[in-house]
PDB file of N, CA and C in Angstrom:
ATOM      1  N   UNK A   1     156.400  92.426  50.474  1.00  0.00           N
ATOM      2  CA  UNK A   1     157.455  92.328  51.460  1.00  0.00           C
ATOM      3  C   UNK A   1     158.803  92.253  50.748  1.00  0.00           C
ATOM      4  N   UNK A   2     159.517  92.954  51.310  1.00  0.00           N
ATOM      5  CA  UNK A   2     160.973  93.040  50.568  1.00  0.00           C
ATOM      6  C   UNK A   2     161.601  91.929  50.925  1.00  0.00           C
ATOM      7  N   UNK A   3     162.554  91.242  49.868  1.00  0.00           N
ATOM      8  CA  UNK A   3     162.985  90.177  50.216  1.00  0.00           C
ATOM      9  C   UNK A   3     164.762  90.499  50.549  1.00  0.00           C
ATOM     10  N   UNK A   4     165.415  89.984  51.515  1.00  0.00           N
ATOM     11  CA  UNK A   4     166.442  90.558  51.618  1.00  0.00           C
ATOM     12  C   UNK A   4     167.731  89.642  52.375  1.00  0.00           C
ATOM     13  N   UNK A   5     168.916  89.132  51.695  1.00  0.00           N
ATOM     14  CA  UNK A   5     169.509  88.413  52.251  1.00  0.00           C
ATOM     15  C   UNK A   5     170.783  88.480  53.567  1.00  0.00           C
ATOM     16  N   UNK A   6     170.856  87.151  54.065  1.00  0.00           N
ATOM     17  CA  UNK A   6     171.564  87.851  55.206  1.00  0.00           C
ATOM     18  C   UNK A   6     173.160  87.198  55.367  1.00  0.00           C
ATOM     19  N   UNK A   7     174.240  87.721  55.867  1.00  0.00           N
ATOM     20  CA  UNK A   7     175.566  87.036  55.384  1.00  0.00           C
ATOM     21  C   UNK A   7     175.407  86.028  57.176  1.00  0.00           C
ATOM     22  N   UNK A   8     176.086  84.845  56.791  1.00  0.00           N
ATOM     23  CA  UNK A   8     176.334  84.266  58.498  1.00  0.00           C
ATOM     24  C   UNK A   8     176.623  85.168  59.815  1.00  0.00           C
ATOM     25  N   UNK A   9     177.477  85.976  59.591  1.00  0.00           N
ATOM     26  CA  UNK A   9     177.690  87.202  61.087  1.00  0.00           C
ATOM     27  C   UNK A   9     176.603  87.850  61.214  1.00  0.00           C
ATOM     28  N   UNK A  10     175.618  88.370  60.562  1.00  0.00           N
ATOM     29  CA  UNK A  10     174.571  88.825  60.595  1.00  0.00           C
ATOM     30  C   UNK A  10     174.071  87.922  60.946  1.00  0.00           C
ATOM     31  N   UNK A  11     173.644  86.442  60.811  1.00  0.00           N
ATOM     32  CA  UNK A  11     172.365  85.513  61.323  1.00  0.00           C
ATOM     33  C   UNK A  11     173.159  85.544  62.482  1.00  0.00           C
ATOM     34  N   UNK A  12     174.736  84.847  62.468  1.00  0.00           N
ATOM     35  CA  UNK A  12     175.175  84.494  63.980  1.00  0.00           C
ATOM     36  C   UNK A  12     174.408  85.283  65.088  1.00  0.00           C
ATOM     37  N   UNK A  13     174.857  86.677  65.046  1.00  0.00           N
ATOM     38  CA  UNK A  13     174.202  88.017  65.749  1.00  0.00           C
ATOM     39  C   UNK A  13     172.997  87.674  65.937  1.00  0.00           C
ATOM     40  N   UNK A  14     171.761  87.925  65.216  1.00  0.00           N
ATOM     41  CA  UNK A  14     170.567  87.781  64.856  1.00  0.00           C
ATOM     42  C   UNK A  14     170.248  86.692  66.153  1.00  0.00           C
ATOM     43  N   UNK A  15     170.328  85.924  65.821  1.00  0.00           N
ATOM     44  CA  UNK A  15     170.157  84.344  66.774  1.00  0.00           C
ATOM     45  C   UNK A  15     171.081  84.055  68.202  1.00  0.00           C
ATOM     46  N   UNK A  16     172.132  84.648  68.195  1.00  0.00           N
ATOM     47  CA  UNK A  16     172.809  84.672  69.013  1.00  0.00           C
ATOM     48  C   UNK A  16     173.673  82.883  69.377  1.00  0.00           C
ATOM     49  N   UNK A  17     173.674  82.158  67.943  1.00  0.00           N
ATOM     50  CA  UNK A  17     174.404  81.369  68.231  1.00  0.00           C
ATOM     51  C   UNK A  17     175.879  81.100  67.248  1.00  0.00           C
ATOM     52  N   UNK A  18     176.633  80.364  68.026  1.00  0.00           N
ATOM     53  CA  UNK A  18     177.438  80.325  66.643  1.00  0.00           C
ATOM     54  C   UNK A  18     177.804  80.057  65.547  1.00  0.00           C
ATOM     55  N   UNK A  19     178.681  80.079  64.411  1.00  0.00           N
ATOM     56  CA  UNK A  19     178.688  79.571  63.298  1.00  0.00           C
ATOM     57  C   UNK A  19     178.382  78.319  63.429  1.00  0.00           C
ATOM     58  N   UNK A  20     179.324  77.224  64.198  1.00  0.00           N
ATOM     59  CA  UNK A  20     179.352  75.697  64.399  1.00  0.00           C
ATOM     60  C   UNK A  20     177.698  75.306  64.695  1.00  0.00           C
ATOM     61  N   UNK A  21     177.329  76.165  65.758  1.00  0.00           N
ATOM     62  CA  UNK A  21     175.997  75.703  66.561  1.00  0.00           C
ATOM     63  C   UNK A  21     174.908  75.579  64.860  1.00  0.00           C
ATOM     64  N   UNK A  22     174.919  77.002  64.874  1.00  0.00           N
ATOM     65  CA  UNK A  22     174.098  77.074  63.253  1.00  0.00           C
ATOM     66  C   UNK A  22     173.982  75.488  61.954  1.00  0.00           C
ATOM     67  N   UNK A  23     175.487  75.527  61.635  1.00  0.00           N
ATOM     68  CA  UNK A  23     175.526  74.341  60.847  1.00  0.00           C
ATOM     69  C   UNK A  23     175.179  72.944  61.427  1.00  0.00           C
ATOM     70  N   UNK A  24     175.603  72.961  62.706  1.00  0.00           N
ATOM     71  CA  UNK A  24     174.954  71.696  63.286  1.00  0.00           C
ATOM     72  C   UNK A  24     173.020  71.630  63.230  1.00  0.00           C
ATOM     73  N   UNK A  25     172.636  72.905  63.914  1.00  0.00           N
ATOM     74  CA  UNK A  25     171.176  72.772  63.353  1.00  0.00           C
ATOM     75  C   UNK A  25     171.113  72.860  62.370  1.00  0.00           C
ATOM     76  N   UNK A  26     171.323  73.169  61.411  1.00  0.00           N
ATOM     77  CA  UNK A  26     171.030  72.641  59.644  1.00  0.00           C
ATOM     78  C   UNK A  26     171.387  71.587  59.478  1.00  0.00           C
ATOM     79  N   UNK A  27     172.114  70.545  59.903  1.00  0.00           N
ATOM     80  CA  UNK A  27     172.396  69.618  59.572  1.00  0.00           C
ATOM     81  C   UNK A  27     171.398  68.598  60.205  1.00  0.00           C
ATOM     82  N   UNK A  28     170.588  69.268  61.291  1.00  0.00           N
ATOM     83  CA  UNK A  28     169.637  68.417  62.316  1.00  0.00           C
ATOM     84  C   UNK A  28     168.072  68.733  61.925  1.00  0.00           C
ATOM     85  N   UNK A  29     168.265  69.610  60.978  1.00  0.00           N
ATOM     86  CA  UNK A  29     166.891  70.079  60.128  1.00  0.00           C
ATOM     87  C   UNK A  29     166.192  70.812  61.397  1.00  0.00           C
ATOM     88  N   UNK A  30     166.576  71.623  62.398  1.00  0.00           N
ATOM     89  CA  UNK A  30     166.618  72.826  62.773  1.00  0.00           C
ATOM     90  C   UNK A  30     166.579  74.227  62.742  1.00  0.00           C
ATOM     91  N   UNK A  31     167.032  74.300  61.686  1.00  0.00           N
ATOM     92  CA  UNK A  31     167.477  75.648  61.763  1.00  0.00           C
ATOM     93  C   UNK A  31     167.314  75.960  59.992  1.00  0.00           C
ATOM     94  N   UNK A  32     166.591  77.446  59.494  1.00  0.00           N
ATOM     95  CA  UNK A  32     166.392  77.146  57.960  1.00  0.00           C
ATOM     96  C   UNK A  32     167.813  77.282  57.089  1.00  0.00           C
ATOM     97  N   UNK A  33     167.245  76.657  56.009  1.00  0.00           N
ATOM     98  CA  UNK A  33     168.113  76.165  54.856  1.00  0.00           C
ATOM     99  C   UNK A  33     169.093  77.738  54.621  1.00  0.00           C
ATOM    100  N   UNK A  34     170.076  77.906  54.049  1.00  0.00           N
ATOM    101  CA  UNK A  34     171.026  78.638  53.698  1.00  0.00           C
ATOM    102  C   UNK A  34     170.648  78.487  51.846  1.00  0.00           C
ATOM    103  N   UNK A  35     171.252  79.588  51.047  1.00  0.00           N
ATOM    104  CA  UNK A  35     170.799  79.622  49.557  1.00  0.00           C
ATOM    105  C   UNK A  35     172.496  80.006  48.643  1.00  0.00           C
ATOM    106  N   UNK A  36     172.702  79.672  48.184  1.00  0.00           N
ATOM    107  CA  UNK A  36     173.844  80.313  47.205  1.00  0.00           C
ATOM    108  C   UNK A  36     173.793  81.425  47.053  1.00  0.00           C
ATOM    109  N   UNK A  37     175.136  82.253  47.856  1.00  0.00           N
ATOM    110  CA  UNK A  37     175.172  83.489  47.237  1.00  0.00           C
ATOM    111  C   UNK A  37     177.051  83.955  46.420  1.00  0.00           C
ATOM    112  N   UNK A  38     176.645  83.497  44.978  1.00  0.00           N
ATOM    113  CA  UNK A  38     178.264  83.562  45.083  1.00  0.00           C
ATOM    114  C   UNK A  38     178.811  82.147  44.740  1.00  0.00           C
ATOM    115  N   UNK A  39     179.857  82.398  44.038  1.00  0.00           N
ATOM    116  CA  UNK A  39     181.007  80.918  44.019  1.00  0.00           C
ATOM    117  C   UNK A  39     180.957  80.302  45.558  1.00  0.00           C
ATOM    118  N   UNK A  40     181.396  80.573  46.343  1.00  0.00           N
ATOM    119  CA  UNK A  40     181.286  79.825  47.363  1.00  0.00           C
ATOM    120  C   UNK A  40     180.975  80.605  49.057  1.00  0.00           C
ATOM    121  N   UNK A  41     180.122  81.305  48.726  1.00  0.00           N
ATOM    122  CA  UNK A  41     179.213  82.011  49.824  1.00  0.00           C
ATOM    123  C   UNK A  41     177.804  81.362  49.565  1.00  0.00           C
ATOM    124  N   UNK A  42     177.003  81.511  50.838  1.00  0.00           N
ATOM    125  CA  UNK A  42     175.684  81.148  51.100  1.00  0.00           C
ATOM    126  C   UNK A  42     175.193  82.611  51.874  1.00  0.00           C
ATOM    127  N   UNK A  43     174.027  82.329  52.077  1.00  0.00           N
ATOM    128  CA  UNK A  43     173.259  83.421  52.720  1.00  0.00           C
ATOM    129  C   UNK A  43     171.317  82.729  52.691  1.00  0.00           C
ATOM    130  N   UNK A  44     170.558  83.493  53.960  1.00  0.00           N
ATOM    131  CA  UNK A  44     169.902  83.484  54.745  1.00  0.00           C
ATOM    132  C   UNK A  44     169.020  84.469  54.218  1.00  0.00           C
ATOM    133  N   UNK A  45     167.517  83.895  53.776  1.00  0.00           N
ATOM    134  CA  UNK A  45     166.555  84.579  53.870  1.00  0.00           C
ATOM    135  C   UNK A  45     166.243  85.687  55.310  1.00  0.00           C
ATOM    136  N   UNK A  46     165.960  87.212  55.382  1.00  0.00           N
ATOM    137  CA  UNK A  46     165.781  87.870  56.545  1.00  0.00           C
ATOM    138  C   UNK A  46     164.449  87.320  57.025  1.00  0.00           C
ATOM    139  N   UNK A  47     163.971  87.129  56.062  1.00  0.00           N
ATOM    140  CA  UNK A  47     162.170  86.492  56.270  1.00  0.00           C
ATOM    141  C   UNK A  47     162.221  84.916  57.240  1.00  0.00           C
ATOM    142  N   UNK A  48     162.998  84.270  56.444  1.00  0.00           N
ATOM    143  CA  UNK A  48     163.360  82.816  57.440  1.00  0.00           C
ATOM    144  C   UNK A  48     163.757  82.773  58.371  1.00  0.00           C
ATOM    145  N   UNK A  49     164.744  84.024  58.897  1.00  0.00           N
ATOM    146  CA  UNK A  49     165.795  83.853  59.941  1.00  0.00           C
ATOM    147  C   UNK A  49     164.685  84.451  60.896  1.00  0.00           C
ATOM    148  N   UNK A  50     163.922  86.080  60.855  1.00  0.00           N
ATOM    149  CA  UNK A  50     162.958  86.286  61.726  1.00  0.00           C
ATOM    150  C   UNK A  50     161.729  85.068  61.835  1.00  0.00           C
ATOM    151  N   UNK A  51     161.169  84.009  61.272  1.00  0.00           N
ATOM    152  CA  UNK A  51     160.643  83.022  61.432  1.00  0.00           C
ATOM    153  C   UNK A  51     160.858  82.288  62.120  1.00  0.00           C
ATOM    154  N   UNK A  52     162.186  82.163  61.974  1.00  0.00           N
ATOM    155  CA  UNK A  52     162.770  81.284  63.075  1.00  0.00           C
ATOM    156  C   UNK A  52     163.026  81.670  64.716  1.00  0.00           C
ATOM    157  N   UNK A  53     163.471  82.949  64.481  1.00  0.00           N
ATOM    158  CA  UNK A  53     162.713  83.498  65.782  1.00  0.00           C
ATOM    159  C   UNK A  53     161.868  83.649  66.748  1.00  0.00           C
ATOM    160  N   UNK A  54     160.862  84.050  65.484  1.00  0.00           N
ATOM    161  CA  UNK A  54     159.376  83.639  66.545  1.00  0.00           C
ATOM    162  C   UNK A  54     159.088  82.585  66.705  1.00  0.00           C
ATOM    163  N   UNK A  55     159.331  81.632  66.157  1.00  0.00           N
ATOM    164  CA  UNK A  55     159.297  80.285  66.909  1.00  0.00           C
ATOM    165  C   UNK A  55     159.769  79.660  68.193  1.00  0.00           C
ATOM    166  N   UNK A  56     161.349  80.294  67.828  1.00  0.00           N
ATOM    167  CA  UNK A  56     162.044  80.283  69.429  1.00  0.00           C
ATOM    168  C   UNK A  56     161.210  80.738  70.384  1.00  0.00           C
ATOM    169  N   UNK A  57     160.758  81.902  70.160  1.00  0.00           N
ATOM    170  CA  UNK A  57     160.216  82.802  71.069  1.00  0.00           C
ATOM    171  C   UNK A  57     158.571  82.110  71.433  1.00  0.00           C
ATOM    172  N   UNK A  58     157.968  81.737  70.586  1.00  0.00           N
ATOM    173  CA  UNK A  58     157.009  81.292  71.030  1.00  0.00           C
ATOM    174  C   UNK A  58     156.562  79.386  71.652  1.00  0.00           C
ATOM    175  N   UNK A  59     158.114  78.764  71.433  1.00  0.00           N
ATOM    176  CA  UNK A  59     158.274  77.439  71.665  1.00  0.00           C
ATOM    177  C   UNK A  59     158.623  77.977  72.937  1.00  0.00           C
ATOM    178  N   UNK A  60     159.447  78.869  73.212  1.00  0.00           N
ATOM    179  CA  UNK A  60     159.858  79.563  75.088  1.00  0.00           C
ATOM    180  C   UNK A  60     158.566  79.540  75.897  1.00  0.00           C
ATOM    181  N   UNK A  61     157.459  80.446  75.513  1.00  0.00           N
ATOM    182  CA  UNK A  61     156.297  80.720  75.714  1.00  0.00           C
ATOM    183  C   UNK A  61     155.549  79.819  75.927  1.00  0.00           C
ATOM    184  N   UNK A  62     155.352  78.411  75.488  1.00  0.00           N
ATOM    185  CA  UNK A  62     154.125  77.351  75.244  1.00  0.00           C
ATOM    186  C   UNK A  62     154.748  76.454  76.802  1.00  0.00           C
TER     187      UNK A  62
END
């Protein structure tokens, strides 16, 4: 599986929430961890962020 990273506007999109909302679930151990990309950029596994998805999607479902 290709591993492939993602910048915040891309997850924002992805998830459909916002920057603030995002960091607040990371901060609530919600939402997955962010990785160093860069002096002072981060970025998002594509693998974690669709994980996190189907979870949404299947916590909707249950």
């Amino acid at each position: 599986m290709e591993k492939r990273f993602l910048k915040l506007p891309e997850v924002s999109k992805r998830v459909a929430k916002s920057r603030s909302s995002i960091y607040k679930a990371i901060s609530e151990g919600k939402f997955p961890k962010s990785y160093p990309n860069g002096d002072r950029a981060v970025a998002w596994l594509a693998s974690d962020i669709d994980a996190f998805i189907d979870a949404q999607i299947a916590k909707a479902g249950a």
